[in-house]
C-alpha atoms as a PDB file:
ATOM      1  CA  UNK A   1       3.762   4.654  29.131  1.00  0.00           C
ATOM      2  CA  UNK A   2       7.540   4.796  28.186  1.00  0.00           C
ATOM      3  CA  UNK A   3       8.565   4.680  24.717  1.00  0.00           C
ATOM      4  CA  UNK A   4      11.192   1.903  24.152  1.00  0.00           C
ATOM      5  CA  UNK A   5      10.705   1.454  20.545  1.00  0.00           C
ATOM      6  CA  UNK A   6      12.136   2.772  17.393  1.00  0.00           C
ATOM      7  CA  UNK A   7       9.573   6.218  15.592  1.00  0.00           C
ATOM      8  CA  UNK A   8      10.688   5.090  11.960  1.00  0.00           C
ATOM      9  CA  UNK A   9       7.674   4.445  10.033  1.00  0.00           C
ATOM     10  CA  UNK A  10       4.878   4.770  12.442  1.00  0.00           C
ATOM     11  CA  UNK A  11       1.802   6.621  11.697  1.00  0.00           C
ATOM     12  CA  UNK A  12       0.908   9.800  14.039  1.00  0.00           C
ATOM     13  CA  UNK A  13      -1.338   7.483  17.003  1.00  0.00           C
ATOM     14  CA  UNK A  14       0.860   4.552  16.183  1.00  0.00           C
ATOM     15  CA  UNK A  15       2.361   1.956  19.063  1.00  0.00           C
ATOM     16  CA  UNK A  16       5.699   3.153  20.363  1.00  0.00           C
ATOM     17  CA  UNK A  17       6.103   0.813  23.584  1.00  0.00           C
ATOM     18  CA  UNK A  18       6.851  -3.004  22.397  1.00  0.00           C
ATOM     19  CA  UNK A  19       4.288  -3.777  25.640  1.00  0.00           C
ATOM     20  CA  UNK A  20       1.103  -1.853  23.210  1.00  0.00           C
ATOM     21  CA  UNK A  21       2.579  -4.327  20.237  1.00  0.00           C
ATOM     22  CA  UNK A  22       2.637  -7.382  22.023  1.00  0.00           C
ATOM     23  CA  UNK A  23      -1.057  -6.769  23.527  1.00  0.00           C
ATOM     24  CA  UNK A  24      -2.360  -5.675  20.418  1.00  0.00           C
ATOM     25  CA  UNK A  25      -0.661  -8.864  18.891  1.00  0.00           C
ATOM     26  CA  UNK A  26      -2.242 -11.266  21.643  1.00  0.00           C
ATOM     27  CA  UNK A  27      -5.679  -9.103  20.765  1.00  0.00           C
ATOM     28  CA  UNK A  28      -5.940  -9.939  17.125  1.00  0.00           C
ATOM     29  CA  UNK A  29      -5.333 -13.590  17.786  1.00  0.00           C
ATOM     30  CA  UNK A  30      -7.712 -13.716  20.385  1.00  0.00           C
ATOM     31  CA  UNK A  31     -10.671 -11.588  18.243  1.00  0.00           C
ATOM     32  CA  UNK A  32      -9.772 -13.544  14.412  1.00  0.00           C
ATOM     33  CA  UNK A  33     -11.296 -17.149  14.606  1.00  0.00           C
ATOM     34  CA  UNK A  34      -9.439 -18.134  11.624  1.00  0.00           C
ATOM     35  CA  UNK A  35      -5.319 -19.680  11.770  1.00  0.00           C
ATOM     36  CA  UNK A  36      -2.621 -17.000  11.200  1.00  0.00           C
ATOM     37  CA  UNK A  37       0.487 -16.728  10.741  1.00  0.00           C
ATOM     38  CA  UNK A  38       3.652 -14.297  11.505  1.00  0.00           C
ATOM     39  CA  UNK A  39       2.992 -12.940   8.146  1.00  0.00           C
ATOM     40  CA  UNK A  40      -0.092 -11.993   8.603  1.00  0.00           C
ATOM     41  CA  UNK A  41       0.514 -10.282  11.813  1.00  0.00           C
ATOM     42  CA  UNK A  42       2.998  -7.935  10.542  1.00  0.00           C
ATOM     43  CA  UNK A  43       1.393  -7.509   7.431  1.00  0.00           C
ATOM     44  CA  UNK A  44      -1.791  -6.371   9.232  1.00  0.00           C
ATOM     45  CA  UNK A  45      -0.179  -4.084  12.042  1.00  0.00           C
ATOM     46  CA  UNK A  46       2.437  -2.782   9.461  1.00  0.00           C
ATOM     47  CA  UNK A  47      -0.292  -1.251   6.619  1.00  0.00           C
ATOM     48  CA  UNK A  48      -1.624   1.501   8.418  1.00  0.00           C
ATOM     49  CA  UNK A  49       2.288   2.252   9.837  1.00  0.00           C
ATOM     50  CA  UNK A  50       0.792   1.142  13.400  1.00  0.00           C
ATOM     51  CA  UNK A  51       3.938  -0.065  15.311  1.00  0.00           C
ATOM     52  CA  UNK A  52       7.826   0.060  13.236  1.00  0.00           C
ATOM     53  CA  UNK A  53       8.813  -3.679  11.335  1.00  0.00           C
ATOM     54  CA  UNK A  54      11.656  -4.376  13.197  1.00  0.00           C
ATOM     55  CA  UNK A  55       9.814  -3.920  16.416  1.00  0.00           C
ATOM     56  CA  UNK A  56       7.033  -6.107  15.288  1.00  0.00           C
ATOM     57  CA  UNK A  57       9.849  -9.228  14.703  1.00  0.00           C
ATOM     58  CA  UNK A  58      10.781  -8.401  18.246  1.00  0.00           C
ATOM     59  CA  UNK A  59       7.623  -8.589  19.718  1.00  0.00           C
ATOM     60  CA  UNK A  60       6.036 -11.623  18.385  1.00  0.00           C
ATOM     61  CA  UNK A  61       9.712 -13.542  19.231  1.00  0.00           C
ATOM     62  CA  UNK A  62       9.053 -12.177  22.868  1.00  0.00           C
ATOM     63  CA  UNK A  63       5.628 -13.317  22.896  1.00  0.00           C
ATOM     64  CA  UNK A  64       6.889 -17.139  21.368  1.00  0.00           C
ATOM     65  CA  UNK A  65       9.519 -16.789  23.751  1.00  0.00           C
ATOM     66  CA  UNK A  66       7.278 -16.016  27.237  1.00  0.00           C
ATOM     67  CA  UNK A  67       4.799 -19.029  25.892  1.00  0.00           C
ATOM     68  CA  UNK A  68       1.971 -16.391  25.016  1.00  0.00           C
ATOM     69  CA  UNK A  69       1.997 -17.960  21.942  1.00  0.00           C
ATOM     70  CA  UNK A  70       2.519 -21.415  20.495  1.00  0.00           C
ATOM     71  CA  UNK A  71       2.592 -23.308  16.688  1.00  0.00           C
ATOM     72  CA  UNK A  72      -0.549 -24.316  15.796  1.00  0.00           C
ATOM     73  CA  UNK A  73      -1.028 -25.811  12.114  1.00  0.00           C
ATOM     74  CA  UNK A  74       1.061 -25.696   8.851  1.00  0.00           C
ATOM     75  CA  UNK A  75      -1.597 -23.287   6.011  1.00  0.00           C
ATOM     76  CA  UNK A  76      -0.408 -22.295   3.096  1.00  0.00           C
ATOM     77  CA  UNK A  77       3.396 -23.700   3.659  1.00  0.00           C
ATOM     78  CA  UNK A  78       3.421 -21.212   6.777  1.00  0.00           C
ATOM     79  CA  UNK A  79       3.467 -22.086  10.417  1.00  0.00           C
ATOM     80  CA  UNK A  80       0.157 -20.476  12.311  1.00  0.00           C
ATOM     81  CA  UNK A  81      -0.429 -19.714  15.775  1.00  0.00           C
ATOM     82  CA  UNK A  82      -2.765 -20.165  18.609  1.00  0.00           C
ATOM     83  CA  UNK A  83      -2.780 -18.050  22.120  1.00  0.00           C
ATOM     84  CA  UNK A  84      -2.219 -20.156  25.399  1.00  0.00           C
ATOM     85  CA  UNK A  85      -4.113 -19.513  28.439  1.00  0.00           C
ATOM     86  CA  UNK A  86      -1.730 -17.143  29.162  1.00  0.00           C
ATOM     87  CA  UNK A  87      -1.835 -14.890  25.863  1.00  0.00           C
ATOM     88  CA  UNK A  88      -5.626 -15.128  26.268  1.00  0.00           C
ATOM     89  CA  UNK A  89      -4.991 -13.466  29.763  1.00  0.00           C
ATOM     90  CA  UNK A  90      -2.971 -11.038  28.260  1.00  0.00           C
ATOM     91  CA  UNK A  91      -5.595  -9.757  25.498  1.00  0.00           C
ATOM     92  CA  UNK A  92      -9.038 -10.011  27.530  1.00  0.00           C
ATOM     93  CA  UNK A  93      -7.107  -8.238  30.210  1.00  0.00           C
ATOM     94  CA  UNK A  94      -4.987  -5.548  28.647  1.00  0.00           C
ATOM     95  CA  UNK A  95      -6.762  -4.958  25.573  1.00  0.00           C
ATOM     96  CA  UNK A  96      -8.711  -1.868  26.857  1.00  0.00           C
ATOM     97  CA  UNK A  97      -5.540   0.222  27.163  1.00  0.00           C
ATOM     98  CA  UNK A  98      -5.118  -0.044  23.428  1.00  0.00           C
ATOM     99  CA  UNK A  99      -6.682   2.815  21.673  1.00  0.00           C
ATOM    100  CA  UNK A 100     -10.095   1.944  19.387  1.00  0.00           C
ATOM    101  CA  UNK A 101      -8.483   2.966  16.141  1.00  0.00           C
ATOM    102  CA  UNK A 102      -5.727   0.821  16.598  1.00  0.00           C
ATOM    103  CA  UNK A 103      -7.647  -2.366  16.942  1.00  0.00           C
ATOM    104  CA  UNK A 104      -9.856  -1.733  14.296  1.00  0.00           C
ATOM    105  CA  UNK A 105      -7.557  -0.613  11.867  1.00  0.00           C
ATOM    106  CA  UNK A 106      -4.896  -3.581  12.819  1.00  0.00           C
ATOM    107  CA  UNK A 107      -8.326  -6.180  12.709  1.00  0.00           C
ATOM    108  CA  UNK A 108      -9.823  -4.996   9.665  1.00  0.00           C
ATOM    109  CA  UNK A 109      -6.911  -5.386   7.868  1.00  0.00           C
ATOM    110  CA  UNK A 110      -6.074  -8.698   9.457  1.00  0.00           C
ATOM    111  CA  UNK A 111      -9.601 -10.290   8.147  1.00  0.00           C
ATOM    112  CA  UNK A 112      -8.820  -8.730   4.637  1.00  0.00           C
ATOM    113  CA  UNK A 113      -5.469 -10.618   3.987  1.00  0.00           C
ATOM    114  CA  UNK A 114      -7.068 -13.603   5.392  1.00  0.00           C
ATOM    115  CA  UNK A 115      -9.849 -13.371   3.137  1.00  0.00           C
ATOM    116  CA  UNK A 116      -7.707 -12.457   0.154  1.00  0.00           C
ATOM    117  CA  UNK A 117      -5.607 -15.615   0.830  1.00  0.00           C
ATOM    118  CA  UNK A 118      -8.656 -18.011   0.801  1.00  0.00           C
ATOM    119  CA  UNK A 119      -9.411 -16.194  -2.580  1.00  0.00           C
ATOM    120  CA  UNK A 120      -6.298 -17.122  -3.833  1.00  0.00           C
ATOM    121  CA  UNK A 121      -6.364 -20.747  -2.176  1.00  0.00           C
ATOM    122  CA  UNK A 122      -9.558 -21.586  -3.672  1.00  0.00           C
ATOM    123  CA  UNK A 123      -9.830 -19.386  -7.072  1.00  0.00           C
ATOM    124  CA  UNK A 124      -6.409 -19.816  -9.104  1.00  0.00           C
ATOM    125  CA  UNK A 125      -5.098 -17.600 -11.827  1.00  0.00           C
ATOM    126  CA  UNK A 126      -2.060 -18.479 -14.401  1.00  0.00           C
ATOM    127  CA  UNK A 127      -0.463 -16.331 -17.042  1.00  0.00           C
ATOM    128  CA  UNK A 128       1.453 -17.671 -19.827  1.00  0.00           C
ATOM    129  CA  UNK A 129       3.243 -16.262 -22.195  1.00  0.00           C
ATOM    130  CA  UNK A 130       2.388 -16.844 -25.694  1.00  0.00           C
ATOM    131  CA  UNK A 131       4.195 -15.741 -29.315  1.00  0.00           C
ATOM    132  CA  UNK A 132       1.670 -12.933 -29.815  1.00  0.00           C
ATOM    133  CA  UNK A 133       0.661 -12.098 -25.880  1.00  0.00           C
ATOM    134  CA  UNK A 134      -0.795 -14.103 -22.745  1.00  0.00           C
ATOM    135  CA  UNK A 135      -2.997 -16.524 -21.941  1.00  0.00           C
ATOM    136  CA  UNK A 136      -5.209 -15.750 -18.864  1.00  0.00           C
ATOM    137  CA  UNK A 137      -6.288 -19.601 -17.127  1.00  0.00           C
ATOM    138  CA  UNK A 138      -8.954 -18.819 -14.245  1.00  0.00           C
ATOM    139  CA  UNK A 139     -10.513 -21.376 -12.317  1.00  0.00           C
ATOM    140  CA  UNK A 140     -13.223 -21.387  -9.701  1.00  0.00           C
ATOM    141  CA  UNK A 141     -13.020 -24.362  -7.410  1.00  0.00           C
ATOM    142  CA  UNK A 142     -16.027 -25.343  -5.458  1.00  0.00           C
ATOM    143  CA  UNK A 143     -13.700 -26.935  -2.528  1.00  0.00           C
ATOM    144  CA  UNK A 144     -12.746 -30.590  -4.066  1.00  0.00           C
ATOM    145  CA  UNK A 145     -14.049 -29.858  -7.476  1.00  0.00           C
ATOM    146  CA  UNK A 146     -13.532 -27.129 -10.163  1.00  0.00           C
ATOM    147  CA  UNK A 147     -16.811 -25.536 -10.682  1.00  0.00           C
ATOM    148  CA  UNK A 148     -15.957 -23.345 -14.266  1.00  0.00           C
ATOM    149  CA  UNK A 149     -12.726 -23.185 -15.644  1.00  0.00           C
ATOM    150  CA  UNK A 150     -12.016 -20.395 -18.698  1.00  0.00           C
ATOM    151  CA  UNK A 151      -8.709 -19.127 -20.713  1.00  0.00           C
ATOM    152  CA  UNK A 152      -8.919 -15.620 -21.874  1.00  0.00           C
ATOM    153  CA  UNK A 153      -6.119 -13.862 -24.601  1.00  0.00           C
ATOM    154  CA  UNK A 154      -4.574 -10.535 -23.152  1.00  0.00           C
ATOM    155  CA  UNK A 155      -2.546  -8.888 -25.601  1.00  0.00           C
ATOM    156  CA  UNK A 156       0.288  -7.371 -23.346  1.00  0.00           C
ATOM    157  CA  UNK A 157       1.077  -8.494 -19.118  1.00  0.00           C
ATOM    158  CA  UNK A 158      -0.474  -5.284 -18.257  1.00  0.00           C
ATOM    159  CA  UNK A 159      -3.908  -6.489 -19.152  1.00  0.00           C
ATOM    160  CA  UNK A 160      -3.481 -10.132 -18.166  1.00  0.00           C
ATOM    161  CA  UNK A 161      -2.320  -8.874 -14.733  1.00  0.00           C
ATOM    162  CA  UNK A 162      -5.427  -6.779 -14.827  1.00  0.00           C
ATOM    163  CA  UNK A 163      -7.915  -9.555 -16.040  1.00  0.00           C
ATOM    164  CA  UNK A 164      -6.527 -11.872 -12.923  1.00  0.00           C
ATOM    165  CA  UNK A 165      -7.055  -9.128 -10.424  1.00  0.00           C
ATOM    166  CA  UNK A 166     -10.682  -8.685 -11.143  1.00  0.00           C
ATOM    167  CA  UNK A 167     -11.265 -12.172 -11.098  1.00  0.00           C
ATOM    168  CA  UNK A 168      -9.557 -12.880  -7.730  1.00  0.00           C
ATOM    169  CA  UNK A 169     -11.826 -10.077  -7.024  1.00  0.00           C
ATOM    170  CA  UNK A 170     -15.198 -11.014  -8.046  1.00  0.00           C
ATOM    171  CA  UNK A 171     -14.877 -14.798  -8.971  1.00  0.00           C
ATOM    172  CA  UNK A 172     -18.188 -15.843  -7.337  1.00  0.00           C
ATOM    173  CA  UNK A 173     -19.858 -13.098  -9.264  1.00  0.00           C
ATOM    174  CA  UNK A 174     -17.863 -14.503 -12.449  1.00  0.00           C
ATOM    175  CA  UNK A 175     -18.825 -17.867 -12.529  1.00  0.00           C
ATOM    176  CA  UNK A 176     -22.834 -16.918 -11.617  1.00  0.00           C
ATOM    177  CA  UNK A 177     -22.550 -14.556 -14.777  1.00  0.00           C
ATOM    178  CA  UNK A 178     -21.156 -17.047 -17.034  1.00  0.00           C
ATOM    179  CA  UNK A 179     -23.820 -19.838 -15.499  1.00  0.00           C
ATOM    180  CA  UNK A 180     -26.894 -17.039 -16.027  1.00  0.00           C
ATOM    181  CA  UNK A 181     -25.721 -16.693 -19.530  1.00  0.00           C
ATOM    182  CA  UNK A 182     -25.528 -20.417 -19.897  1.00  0.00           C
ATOM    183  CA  UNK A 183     -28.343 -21.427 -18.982  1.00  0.00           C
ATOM    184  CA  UNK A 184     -30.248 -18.277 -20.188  1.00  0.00           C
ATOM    185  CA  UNK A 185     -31.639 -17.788 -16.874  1.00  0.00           C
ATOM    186  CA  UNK A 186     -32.878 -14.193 -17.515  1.00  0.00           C
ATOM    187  CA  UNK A 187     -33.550 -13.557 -13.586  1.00  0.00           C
ATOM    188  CA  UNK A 188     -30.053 -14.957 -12.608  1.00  0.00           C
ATOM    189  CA  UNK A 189     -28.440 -12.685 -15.677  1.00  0.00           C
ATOM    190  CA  UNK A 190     -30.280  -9.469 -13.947  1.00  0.00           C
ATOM    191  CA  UNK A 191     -28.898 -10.469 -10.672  1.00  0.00           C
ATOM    192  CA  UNK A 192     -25.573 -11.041 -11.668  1.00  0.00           C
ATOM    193  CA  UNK A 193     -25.328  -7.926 -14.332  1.00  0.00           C
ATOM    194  CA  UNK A 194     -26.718  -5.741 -10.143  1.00  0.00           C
ATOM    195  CA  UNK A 195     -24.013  -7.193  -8.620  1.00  0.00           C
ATOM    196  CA  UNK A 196     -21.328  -6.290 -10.909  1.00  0.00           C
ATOM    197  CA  UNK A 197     -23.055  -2.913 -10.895  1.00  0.00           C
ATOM    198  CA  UNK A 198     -22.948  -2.714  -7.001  1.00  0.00           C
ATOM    199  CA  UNK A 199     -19.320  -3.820  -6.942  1.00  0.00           C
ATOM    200  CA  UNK A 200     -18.056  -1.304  -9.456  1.00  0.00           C
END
């Protein structure tokens, strides 16, 4: 296949034809059940260096453009996208000439920042600045209600910043730690103490 896109910044067994990008685009919308947006496409093909940025932009435009792909819902303040019957085509028929490593890597990574934005949807983190540090606010919402809610002192940003990644980490395995300790539930505490163990 012809190479008709820019080399800078693609990994050795990246995509170097826009026609790879655009099925490999039309591939990961049609294997991810969940809404995404532009962001998230780039984002995912563009960690592992699999096709270059500005080539990305060009492809998903061409795909908008030849109706492969249309606006689906608002998420997040972004607009997602949905396949047509026509981008469908595209990925159940073309996928195959994409190589396996490419898929997986570009998938993978697609489900990740997905997942990681749900975290961040439904678990919330805010650092404030105090006289003598920062003031770590976590919350774990159970969908319309907040199941635990906790403010932790960090003496510098460096360990507030740390504190809030853990817990957008592990915040299910937070608030059943703090709820086993509560309620002096020695099994749950055991349970909870193996799956910070597991997870570290």
């Amino acid at each position: 296949m012809a190479f008709d896109t820019f080399d800078e910044g693609i990994a050795l067994g990246g995509l170097r034809s826009k026609h790879e990008i655009k099925v490999l685009m039309c591939y990961l919308f049609n294997s991810v059940k969940d809404k995404m947006s532009e962001s998230v496409i780039t984002e995912a093909i563009r960690e592992y260096e699999l096709a270059n940025f500005f080539e990305v932009k060009a492809a998903f435009d061409e795909l908008k453009r030849s109706e492969n792909l249309a606006e689906d819902e608002i998420v997040d303040g972004e607009q997602t996208y949905r396949l047509t019957d026509n981008g469908k085509l595209v990925a159940e028929q073309l996928e195959s000439t994409l190589a396996y490593s490419v898929k997986e890597k570009a998938l993978r990574c697609a489900v990740e920042l997905l997942a990681e934005r749900k975290t961040l949807r439904e678990n919330f983190v805010d650092i404030v600045k105090t006289g003598d540090g920062f003031q770590v606010n976590c919350r774990v919402s159970g969908g319309d209600t907040d199941l635990f809610s906790f403010t932790l002192y960090a003496p510098d940003e460096e360990m507030a910043q740390l504190m809030k990644k853990n817990f957008l980490s592990y915040p299910v395995t937070v608030y059943k730690t703090m709820l086993a300790l509560m309620t002096k539930n020695r099994e749950a505490i055991d349970d909870a103490l193996e799956d910070i163990y597991s997870q570290s």
